[in-house]
Protein backbone atom coordinates (compact mmCIF):
# COMPACT_ATOMS: atom_id res chain seq x y z
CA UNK A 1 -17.85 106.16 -275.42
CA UNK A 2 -19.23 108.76 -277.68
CA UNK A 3 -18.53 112.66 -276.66
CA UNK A 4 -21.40 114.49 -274.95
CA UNK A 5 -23.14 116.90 -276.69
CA UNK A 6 -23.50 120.65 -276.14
CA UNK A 7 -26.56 121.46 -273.88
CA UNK A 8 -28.60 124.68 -273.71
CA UNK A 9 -27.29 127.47 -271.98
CA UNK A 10 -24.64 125.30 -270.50
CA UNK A 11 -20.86 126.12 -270.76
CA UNK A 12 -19.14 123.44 -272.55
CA UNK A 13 -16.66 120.98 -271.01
CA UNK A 14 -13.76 119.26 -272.31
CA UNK A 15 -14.99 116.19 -274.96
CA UNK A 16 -18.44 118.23 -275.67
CA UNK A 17 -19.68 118.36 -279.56
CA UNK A 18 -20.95 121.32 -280.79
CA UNK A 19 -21.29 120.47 -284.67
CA UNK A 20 -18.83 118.74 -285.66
CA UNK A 21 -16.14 119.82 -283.23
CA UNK A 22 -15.26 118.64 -280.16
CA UNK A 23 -14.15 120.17 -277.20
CA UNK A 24 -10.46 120.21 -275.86
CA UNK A 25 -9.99 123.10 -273.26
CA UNK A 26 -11.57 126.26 -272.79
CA UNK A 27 -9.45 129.71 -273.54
CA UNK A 28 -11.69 131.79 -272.40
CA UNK A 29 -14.45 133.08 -270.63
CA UNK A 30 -15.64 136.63 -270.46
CA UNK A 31 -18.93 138.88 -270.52
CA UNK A 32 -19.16 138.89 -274.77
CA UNK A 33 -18.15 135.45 -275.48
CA UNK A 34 -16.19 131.96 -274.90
CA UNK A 35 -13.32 130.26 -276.61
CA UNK A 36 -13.17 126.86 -276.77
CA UNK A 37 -9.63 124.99 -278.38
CA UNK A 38 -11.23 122.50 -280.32
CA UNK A 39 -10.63 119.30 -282.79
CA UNK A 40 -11.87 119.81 -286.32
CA UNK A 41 -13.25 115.89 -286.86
CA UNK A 42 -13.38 114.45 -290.27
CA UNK A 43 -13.11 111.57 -292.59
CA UNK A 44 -10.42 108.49 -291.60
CA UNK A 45 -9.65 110.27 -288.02
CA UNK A 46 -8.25 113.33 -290.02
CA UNK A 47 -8.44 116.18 -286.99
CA UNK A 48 -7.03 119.48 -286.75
CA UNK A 49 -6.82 122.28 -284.00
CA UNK A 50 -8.93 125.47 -284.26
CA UNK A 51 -10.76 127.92 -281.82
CA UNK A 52 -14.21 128.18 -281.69
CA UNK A 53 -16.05 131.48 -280.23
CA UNK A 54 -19.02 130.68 -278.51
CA UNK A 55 -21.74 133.27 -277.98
CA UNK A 56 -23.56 132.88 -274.59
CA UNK A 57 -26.72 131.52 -274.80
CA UNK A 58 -28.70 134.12 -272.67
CA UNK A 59 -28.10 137.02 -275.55
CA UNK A 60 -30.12 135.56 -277.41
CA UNK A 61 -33.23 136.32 -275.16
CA UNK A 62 -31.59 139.27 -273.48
CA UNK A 63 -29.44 141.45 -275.44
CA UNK A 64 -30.42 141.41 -279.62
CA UNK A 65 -27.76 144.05 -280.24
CA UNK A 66 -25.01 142.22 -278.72
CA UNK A 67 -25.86 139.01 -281.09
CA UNK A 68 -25.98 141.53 -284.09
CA UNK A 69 -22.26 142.35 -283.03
CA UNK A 70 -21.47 139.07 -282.97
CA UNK A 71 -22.87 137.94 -286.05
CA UNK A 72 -20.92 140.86 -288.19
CA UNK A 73 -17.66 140.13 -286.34
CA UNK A 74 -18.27 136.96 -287.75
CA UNK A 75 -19.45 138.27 -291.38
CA UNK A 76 -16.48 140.61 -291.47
CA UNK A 77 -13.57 138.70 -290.47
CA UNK A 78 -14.55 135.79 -292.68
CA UNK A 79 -14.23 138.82 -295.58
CA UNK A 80 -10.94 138.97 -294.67
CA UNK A 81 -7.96 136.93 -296.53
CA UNK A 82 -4.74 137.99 -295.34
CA UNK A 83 -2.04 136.26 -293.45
CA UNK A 84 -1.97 138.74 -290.38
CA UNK A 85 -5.37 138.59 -289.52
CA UNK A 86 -6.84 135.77 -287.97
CA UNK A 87 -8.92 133.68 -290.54
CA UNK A 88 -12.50 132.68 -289.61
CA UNK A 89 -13.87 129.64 -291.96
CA UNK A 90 -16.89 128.21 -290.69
CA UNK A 91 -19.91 129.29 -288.58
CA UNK A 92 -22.69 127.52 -287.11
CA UNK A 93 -25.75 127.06 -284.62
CA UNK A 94 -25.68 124.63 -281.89
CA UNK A 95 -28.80 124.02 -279.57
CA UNK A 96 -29.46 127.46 -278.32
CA UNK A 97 -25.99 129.54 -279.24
CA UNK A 98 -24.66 130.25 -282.09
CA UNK A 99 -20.71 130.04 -282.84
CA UNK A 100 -18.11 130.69 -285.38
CA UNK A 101 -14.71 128.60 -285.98
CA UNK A 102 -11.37 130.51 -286.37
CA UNK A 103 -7.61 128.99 -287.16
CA UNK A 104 -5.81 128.38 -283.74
CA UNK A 105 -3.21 130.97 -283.48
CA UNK A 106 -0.45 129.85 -281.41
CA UNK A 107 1.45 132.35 -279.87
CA UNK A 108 1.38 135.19 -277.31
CA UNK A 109 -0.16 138.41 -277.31
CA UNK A 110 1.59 141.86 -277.37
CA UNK A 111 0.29 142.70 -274.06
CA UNK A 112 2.09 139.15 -272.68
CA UNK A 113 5.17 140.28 -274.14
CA UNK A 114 5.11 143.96 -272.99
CA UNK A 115 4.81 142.46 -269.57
CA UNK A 116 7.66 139.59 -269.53
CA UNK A 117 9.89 142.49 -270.73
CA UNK A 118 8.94 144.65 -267.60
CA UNK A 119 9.14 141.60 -265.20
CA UNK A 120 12.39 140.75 -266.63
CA UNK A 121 13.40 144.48 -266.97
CA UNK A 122 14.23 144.47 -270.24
CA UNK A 123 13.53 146.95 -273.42
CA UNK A 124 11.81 145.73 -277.16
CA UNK A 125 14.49 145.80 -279.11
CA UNK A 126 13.99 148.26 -281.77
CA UNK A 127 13.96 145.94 -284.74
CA UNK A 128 11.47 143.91 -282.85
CA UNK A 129 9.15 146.40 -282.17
CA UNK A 130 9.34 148.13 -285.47
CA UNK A 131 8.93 144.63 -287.49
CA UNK A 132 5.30 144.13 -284.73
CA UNK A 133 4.69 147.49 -285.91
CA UNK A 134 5.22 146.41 -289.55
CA UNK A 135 2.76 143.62 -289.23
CA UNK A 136 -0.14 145.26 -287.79
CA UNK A 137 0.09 148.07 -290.80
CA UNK A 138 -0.25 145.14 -293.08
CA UNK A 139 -3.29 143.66 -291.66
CA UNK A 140 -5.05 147.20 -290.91
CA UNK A 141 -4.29 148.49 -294.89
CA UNK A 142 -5.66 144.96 -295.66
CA UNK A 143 -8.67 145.65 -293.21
CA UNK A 144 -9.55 149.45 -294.47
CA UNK A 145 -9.15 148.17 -298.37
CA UNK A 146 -11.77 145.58 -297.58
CA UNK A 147 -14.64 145.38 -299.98
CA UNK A 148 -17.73 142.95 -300.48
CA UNK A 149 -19.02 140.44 -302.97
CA UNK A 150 -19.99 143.84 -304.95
CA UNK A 151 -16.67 145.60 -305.31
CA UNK A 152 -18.11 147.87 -302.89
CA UNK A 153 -15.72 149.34 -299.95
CA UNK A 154 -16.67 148.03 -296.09
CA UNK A 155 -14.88 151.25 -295.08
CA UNK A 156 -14.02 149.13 -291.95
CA UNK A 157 -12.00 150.53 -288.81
CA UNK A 158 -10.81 148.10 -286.21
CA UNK A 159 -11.71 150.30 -283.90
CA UNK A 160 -9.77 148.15 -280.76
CA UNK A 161 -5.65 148.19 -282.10
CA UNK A 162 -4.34 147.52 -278.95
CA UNK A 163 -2.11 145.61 -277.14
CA UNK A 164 -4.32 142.53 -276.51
CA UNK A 165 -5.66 142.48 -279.53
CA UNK A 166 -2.20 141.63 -281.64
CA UNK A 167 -0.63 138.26 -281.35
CA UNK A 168 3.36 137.58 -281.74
CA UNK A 169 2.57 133.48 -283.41
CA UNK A 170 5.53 130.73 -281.91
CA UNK A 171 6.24 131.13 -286.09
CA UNK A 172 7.61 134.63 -285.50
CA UNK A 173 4.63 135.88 -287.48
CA UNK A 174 2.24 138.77 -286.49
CA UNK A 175 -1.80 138.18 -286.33
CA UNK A 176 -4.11 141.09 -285.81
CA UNK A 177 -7.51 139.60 -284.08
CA UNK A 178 -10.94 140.44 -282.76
CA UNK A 179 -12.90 142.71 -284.91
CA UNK A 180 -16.02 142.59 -282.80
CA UNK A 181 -16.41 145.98 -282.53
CA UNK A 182 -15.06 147.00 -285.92
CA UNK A 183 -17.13 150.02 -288.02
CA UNK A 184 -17.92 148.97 -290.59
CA UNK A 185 -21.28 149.87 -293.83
CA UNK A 186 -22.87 146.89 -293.71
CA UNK A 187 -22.99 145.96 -290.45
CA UNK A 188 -26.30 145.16 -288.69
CA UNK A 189 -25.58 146.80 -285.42
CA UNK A 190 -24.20 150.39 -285.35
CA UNK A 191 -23.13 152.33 -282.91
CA UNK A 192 -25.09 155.04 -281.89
CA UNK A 193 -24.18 158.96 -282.14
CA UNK A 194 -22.62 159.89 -278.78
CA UNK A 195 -21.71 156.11 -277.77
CA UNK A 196 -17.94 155.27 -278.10
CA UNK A 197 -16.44 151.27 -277.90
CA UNK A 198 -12.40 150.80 -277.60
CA UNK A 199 -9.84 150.54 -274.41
CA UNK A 200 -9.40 154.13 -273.63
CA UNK A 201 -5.81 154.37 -273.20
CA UNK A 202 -5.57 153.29 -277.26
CA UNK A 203 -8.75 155.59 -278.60
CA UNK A 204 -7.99 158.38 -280.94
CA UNK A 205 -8.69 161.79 -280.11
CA UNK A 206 -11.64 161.83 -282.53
CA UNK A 207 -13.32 158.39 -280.86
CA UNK A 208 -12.65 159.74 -277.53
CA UNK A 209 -15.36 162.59 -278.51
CA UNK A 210 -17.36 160.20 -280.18
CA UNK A 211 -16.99 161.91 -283.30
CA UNK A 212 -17.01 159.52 -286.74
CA UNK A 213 -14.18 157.51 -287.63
CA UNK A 214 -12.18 156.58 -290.55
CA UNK A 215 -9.31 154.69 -291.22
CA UNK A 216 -7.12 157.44 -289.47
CA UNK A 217 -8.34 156.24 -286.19
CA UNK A 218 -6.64 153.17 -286.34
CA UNK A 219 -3.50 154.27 -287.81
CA UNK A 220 -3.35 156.77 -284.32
CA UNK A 221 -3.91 153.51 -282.70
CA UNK A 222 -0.64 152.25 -283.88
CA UNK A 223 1.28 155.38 -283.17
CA UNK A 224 0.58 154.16 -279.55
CA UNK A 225 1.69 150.70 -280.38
CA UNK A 226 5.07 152.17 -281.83
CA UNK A 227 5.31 155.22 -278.91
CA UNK A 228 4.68 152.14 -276.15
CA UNK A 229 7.13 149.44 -277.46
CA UNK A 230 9.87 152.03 -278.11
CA UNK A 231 9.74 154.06 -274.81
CA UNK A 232 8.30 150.89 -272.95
CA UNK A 233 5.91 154.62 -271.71
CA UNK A 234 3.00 155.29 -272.72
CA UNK A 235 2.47 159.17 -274.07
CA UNK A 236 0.01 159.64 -270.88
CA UNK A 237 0.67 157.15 -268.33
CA UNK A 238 -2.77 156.78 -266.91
CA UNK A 239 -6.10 157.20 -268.79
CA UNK A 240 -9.02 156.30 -266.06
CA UNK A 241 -12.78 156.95 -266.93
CA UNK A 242 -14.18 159.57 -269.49
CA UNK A 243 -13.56 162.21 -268.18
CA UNK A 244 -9.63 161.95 -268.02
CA UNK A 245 -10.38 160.63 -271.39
CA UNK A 246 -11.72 163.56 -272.84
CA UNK A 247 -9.04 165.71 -270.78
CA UNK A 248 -6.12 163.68 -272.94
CA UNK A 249 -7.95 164.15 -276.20
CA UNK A 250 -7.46 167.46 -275.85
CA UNK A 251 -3.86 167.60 -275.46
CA UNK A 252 -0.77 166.57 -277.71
CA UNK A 253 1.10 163.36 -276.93
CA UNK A 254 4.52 164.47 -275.60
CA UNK A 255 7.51 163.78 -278.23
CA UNK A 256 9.13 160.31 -277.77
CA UNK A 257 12.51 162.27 -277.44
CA UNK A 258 11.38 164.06 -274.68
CA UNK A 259 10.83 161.22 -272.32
CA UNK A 260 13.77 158.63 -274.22
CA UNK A 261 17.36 159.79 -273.99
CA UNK A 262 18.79 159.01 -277.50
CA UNK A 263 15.22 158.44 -279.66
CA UNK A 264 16.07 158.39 -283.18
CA UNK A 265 15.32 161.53 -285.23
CA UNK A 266 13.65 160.17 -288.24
CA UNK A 267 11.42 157.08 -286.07
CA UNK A 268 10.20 160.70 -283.86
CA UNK A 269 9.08 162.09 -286.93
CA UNK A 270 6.98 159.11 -287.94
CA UNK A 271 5.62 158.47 -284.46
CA UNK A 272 4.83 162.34 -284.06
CA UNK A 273 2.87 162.12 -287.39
CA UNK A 274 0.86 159.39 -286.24
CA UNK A 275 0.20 160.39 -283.06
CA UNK A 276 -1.21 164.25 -284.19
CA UNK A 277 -4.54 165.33 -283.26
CA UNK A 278 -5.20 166.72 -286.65
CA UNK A 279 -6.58 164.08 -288.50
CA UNK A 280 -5.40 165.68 -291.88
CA UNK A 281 -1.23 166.01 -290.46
CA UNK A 282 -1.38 162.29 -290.18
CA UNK A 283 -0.51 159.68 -292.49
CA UNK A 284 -3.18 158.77 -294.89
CA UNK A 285 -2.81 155.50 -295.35
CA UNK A 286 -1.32 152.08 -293.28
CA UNK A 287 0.66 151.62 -296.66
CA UNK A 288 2.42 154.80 -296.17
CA UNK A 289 3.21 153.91 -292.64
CA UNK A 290 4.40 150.57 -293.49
CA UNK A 291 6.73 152.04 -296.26
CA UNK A 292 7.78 155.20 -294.19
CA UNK A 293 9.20 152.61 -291.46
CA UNK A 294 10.57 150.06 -294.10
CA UNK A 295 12.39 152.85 -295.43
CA UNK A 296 13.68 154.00 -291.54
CA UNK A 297 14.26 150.04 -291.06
CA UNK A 298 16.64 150.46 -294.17
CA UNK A 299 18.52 153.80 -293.10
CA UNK A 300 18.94 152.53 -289.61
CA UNK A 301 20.27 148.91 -290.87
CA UNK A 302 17.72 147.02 -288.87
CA UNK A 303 17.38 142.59 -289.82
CA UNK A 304 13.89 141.90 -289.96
CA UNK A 305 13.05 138.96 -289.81
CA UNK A 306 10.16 136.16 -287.80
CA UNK A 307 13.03 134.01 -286.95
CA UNK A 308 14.68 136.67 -285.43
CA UNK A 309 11.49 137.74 -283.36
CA UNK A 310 10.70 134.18 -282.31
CA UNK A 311 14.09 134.38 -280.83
CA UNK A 312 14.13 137.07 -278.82
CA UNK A 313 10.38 136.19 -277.94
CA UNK A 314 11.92 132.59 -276.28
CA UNK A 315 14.57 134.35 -275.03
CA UNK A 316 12.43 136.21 -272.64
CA UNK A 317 10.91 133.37 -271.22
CA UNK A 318 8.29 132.86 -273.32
CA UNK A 319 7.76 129.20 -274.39
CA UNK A 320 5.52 128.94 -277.72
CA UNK A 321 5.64 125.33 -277.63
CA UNK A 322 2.86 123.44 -278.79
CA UNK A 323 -0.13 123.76 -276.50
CA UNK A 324 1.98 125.91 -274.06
CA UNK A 325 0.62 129.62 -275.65
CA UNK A 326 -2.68 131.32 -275.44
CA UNK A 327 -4.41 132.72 -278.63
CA UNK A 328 -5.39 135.44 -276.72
CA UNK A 329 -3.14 136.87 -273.96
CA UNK A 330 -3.65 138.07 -270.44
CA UNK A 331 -4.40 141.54 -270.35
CA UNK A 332 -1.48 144.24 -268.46
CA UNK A 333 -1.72 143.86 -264.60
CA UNK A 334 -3.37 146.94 -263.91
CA UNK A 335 -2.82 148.94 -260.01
CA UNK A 336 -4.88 152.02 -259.18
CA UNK A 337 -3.77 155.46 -259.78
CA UNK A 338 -3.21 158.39 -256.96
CA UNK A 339 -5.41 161.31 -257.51
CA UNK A 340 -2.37 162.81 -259.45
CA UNK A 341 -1.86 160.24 -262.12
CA UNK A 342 -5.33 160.86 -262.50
CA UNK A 343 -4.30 163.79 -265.50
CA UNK A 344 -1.82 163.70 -267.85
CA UNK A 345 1.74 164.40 -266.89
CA UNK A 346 1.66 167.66 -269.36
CA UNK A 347 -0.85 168.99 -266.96
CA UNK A 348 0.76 168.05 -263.68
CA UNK A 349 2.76 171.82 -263.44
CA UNK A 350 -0.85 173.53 -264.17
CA UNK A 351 -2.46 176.12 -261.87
CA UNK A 352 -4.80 174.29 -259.93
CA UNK A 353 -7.86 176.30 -260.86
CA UNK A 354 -6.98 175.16 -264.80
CA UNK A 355 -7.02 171.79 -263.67
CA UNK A 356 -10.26 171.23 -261.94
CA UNK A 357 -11.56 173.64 -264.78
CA UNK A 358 -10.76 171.30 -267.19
CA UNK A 359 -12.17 168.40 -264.77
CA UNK A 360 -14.86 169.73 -264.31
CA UNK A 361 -15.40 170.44 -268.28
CA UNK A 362 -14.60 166.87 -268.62
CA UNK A 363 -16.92 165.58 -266.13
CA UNK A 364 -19.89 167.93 -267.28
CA UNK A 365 -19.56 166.97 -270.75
CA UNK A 366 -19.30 163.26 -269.84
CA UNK A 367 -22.35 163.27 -268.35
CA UNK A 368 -24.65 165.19 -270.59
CA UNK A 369 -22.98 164.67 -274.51
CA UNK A 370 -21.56 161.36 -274.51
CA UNK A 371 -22.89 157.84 -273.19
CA UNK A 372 -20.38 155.53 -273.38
CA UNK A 373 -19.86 152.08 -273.36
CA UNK A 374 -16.62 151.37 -273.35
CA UNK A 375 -15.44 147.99 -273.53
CA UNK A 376 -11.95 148.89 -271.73
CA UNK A 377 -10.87 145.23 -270.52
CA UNK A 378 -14.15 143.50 -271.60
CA UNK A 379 -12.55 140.23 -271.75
CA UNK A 380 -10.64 139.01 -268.98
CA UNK A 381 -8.85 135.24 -270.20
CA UNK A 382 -6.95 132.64 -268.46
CA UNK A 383 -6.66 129.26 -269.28
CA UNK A 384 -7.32 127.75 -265.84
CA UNK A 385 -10.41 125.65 -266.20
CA UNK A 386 -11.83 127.12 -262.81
CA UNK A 387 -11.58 130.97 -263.43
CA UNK A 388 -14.92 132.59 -263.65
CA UNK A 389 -16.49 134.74 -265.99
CA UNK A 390 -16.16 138.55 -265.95
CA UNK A 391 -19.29 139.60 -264.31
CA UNK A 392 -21.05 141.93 -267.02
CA UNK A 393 -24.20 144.22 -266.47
CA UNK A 394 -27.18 142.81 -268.99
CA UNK A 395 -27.53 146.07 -270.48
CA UNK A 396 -26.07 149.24 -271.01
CA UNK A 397 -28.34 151.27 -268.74
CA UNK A 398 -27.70 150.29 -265.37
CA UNK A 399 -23.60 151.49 -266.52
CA UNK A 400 -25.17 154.49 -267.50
CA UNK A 401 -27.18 155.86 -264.49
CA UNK A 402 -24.03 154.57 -262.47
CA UNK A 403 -22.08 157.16 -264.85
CA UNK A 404 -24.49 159.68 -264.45
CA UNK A 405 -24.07 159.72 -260.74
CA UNK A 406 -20.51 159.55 -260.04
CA UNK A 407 -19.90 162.86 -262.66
CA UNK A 408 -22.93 164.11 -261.36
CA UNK A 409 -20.96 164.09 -257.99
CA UNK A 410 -17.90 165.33 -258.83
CA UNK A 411 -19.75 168.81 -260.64
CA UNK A 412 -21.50 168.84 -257.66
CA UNK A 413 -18.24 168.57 -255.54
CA UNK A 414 -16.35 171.74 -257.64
CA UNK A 415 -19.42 173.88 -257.23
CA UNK A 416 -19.65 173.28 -253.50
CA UNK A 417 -16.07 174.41 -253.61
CA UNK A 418 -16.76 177.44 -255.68
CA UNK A 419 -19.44 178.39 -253.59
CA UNK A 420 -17.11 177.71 -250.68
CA UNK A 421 -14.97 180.36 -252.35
CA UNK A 422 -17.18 183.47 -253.04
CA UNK A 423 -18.94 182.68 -249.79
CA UNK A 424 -15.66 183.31 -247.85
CA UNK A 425 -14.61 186.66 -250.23
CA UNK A 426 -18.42 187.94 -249.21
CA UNK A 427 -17.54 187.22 -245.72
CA UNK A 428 -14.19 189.01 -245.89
CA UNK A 429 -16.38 192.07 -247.73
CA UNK A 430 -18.78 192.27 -245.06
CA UNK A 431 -16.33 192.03 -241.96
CA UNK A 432 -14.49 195.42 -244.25
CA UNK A 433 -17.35 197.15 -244.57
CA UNK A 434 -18.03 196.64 -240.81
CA UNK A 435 -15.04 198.28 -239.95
CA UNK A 436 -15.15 201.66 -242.42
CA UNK A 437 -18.21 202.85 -240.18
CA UNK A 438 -17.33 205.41 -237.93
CA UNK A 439 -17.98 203.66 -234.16
């Protein structure tokens, strides 16, 4: 019995062809895209694994700029040769989608790990995190030396380094995936002044504002990654909505000694660098953060090495046996703040007058400078055939009136109070006044 073939518009079951793949399980489902685990077919029943990403039909009809993403994430991580980053080697159009083919990387992702380790209460060992760290700066100098069929730089920034997005292989290797939001010169679609795309709680400063952004974004980006997986803390534990954002961006991430009892000296110093607001304090390059922490690797007498990692990795509970992984990982279980957590810790001990100043300032500048579409979370994955698809608005404007409202609210909310305020000091004037005059 011969495999059935794709059909329009319809999400494709196990033993479905589209080209000439077939269909073993989906990945994943979520508003941007599907992942299928498919069979490479060929000559003499050769077959080989691989993951195909599937753009949803309706796009096509519906949302132009969302296939022109698609299209140069496919354009620029085929550009790409280097062993951490994902490799992408064939593309193609079936019926009404079109799809691009990627190796299957078989692992789990950092944001898995991170997770096991706080179910299981357990730290990253510091070689472990600093050889992750290690990996990612090889695939991002890779990524930001990119150039074309020209010579001619991409002067490409990932734009998403984050915990989801970098993948510990069941090889003990590191793989840096998913540049469908990447900057980049030649891409088709580009983001618009004043729109921003990342996870929040991994933006630098500079894309929080929604100013441009280089390769010193990214390498921010990993100062997070090396602050999270050494203090198993983030530098600001909570980062919900623009506003709060904008309020972190405008503040210096606390030092890692402050918050780790016994944080090495020299790994503060490179984390500190990374993680400074001043674009021109931080490194310049991912070479020279790759070399600063070989160097610290060296001092400190840390073994480095993927056999080492895929150890520990199974000895958390985390089977990488064949067909048992995910190529992309569940994201962090994620609970909802109190109003406190709300802004940064280094704001907590604040008058509260600064605070809802800088709320407020937040909020008001959220909702008439910047227009965001975040894709914090875009993707949700499991690998249960019945879980649904993230529900996704068909375009960005619906998000945006929503946005509009709710910080139109909250200004409205803090000038009710202020109003509140002098209304009661007039008050209090008045009832004075009253009683000066002679009776």
């Amino acid at each position: 019995m011969f495999p059935s073939v794709s059909k329009p518009g319809a999400t494709l079951s196990p033993g479905s062809r589209i080209g000439k793949y077939e269909v073993v399980r989906t990945l994943a489902r979520g508003g941007m895209a599907e992942l299928y685990l498919v069979k490479n077919l060929g000559l003499h029943s050769f077959e080989s694994l691989a993951v195909l990403k599937r753009l949803p039909p309706h796009y096509l009809v519906s949302e132009p700029n969302v296939v022109n993403m698609f299209l140069d994430e496919a354009q620029l991580t085929a550009s790409l040769r280097h062993p951490n980053i994902a490799q992408v080697f064939d593309f193609g159009e079936d019926a009404d989608s079109y799809f691009f083919v990627m190796e299957y990387v078989e692992g789990l992702s950092l944001a898995q790990l991170q997770k096991k380790c706080r179910m299981a209460r357990r730290r990253f060992p510091l070689a472990m995190a600093v050889q992750i760290v290690l990996g990612v700066a090889e695939a991002l100098e890779a990524a930001h030396d990119a150039r074309d069929a020209q010579g001619q730089p991409l002067e490409l920034v990932h734009r998403d380094v984050s915990p989801q997005n970098v993948i510990v292989t069941a090889h003990g290797s590191i793989k840096l995936i998913d540049f469908g939001i990447a900057r980049a010169r030649q891409r088709r679609e580009r983001t618009e002044t004043g729109f921003i795309k990342g996870k929040y709680a991994y933006m630098s400063p500079e894309q929080i504002r929604a100013e441009p952004v280089d390769r010193q974004s990214d390498l921010f980006s990993l100062g997070l990654l090396l602050y999270e997986l050494t203090t198993m803390k983030r530098p600001h534990e909570d980062t919900v909505g623009p506003a709060m954002a904008y309020v972190r961006s405008e503040i210096d991430c606390p030092d890692p000694r402050t918050v780790c009892e016994g944080y090495s000296e020299e790994l503060a110093g490179i984390v500190n660098r990374l993680l400074s607001r001043d674009r021109s304090e931080r490194f310049k390059t991912a070479r020279e953060v790759h070399e600063a922490l070989r160097l610290f690797s060296a001092t400190e007498g840390l073994s480095l090495s993927p056999f080492t990692l895929r150890e520990w990795v199974e000895g958390i509970d985390a089977p990488l046996a064949r067909g048992s992984g995910s190529w992309m990982g569940q994201d962090a279980e994620v609970r909802a703040p109190s109003l406190n957590e709300r802004l940064p810790r280094a704001l907590t001990n604040q008058p509260t007058s600064v605070m809802r100043g800088l709320a407020l300032e937040a909020s008001t500048r959220a909702a008439t400078q910047y227009d965001f579409e975040v894709l914090e979370e875009q993707e949700e994955f499991d690998d249960q055939p019945e879980a649904k698809p993230v529900a996704r608005a068909k375009n960005g404007r619906g998000r945006r009136i929503a946005g509009l409202i709710v910080a139109s609210f909250f200004v409205g909310l803090c000038v009710l109070v202020a109003l509140l305020a002098v209304q009661g000091q007039l008050d209090y004037a008045v009832s004075s006044a009253l009683e000066l005059l002679p009776s």
